[in-house]
Protein backbone atom coordinates (compact mmCIF):
# COMPACT_ATOMS: atom_id res chain seq x y z
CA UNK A 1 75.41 22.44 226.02
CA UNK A 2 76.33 25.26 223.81
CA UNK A 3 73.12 26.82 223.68
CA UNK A 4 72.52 26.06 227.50
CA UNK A 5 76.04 28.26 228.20
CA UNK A 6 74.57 30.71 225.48
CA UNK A 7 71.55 31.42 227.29
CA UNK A 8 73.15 31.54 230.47
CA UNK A 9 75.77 34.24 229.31
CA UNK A 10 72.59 36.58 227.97
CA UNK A 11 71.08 35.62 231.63
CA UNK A 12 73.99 37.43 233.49
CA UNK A 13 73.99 40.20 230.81
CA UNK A 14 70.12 41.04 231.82
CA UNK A 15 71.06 40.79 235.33
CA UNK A 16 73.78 43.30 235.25
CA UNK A 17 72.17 45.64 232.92
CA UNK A 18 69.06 45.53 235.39
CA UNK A 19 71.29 46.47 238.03
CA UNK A 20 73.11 49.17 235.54
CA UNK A 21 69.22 50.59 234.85
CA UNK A 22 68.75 50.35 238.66
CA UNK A 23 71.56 52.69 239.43
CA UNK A 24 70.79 55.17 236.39
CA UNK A 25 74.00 54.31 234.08
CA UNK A 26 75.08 52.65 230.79
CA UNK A 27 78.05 50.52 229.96
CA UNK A 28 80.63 51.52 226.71
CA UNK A 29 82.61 48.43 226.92
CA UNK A 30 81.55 44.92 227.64
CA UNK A 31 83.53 41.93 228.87
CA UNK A 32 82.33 38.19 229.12
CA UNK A 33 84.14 35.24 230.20
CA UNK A 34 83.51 31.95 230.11
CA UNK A 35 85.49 29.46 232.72
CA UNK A 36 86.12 26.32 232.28
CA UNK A 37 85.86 22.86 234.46
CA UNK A 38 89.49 23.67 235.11
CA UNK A 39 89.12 27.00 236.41
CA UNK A 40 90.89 27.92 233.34
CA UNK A 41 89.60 31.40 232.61
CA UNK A 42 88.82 33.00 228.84
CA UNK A 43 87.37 36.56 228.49
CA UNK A 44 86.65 38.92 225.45
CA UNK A 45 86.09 42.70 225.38
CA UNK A 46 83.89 44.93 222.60
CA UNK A 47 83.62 48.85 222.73
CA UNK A 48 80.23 49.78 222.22
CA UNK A 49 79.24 52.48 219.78
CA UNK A 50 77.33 54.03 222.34
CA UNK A 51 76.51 53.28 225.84
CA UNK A 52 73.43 51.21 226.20
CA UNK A 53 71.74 49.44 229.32
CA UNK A 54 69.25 47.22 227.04
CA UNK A 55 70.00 43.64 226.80
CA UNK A 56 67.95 43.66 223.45
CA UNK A 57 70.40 46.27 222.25
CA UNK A 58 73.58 44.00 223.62
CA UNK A 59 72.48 40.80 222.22
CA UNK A 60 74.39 40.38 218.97
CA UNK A 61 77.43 41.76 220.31
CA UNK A 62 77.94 39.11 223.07
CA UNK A 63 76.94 36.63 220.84
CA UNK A 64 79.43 37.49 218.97
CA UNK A 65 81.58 37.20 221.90
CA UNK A 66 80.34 34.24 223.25
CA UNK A 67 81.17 32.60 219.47
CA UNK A 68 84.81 33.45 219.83
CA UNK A 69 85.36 32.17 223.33
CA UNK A 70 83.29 28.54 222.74
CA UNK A 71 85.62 25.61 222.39
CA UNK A 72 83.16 22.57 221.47
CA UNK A 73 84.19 19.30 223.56
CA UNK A 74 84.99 21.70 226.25
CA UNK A 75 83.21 21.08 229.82
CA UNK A 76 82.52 24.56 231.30
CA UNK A 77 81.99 25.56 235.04
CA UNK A 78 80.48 29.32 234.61
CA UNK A 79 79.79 32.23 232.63
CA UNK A 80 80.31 36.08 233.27
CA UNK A 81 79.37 39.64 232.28
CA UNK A 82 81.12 42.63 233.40
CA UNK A 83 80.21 46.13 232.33
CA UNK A 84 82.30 48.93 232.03
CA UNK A 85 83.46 52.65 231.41
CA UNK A 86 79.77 53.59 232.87
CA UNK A 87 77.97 56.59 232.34
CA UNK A 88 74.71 57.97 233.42
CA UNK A 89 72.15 57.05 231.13
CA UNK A 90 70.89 60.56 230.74
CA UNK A 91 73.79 61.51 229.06
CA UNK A 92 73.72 59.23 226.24
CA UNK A 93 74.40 60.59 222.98
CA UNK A 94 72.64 59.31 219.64
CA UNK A 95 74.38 59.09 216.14
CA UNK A 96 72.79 61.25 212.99
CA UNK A 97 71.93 58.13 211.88
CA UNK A 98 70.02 55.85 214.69
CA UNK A 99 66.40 55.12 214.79
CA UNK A 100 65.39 57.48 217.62
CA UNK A 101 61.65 55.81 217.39
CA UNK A 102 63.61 52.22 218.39
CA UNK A 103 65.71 53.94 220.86
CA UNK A 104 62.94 55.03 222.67
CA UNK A 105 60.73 52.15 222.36
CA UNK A 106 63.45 49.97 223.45
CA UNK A 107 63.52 52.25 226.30
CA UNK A 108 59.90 52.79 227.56
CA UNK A 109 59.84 48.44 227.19
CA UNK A 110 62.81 48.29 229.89
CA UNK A 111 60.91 50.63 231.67
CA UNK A 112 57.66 48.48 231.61
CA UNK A 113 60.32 45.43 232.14
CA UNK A 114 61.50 47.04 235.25
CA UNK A 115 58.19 48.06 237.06
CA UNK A 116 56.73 44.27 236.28
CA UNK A 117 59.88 43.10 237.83
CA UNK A 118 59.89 44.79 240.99
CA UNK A 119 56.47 43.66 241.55
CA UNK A 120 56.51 39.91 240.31
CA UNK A 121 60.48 39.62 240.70
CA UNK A 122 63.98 39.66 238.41
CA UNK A 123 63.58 38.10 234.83
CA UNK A 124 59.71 38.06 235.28
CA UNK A 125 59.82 39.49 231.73
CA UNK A 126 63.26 37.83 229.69
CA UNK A 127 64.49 37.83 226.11
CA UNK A 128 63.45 34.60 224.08
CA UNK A 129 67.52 33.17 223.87
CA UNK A 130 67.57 33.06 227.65
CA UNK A 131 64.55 30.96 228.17
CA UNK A 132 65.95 27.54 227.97
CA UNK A 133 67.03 28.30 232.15
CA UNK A 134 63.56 28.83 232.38
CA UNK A 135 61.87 25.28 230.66
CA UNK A 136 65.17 23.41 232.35
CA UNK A 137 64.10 25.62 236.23
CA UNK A 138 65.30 28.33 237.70
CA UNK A 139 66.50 26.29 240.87
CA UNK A 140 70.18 24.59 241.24
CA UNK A 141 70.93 22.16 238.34
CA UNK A 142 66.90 22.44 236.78
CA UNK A 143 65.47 21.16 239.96
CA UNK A 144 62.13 23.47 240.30
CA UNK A 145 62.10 26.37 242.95
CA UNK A 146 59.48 26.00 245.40
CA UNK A 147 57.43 28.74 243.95
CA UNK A 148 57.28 26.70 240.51
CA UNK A 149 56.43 23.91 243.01
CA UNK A 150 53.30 25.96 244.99
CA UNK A 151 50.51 27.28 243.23
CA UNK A 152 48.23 30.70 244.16
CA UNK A 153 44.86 30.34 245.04
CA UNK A 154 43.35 30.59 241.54
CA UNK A 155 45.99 29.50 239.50
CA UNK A 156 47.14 26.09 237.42
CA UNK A 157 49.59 25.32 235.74
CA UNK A 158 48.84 27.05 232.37
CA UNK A 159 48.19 30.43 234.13
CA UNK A 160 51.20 31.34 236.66
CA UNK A 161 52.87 33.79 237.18
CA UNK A 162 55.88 34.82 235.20
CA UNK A 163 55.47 33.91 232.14
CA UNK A 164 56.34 36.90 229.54
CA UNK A 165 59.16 36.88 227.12
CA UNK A 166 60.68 39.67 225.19
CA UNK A 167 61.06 38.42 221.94
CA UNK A 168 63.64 40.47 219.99
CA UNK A 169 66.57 40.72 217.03
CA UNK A 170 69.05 39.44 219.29
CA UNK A 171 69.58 35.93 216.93
């Protein structure tokens, strides 16, 4: 269960930085909540040192979240990101002592990330701790989506589309 709600928490953080990305701008603080069975509501905040849209980048910090908010025995309903204090992306500052070659690697990979999504669709390309939606389906409670049902001329079940991971440091 707990890594289930894990990966779905770093599943809504790569769907609202895609949108962030989409719209040009970077978060400085983050917020995720986790709600339980009861409606019962928790939520945690973290300032980032600098504003970042990358997921890879965001990782450790909501884990880090997530560990503080996760109350084992605990049925849980849904999970949440929220980003805020926005910025444009252009605008992002680097410390003296960041690893500009990272920085920009990370960037031109959410770049790639982006382009193969628009063609193939959202989360074609995922991080590695979020992929335990994907071997349980991406349809309501695991049932397969009729595209993991139907299969392209030409392909089987070893070669379909949407495969890729990303495969960071994000623990």
């Amino acid at each position: 269960m707990r890594r289930r709600l894990s990966a779905q928490l770093l599943r809504n953080l790569e769907s609202a930085c895609i949108k962030a990305r989409r719209y040009g701008l970077a978060p400085g603080k983050i917020i995720s909540f986790l709600r339980k069975q009861t409606f019962a509501t928790t939520g945690s905040e973290a300032k980032l040192s600098r504003p970042s849209c990358y997921p890879i980048e965001l990782g450790s910090l909501l884990r880090d979240l997530f560990d503080g908010l996760y109350e084992d025995g605990v049925p849980y309903r849904s999970t949440g990101v929220i980003l805020f204090d926005l910025a444009p992306d252009h605008l992002v500052q680097y410390s003296l002592f960041e690893d500009l070659l990272r920085a920009d690697k990370v960037r031109s990979l959410y770049e790639a990330a982006d382009t193969l999504g628009g063609k193939y669709g959202k989360h074609t390309l995922h991080l590695g701790a979020s992929h335990p939606l994907e071997v349980r389906g991406k349809g309501r409670r695991g049932v397969p989506t009729v595209r993991q049902q139907t299969r392209l001329r030409g392909e089987t079940a070893r070669r379909h589309l949407g495969m890729p991971l990303f495969h960071g440091d994000v623990r």
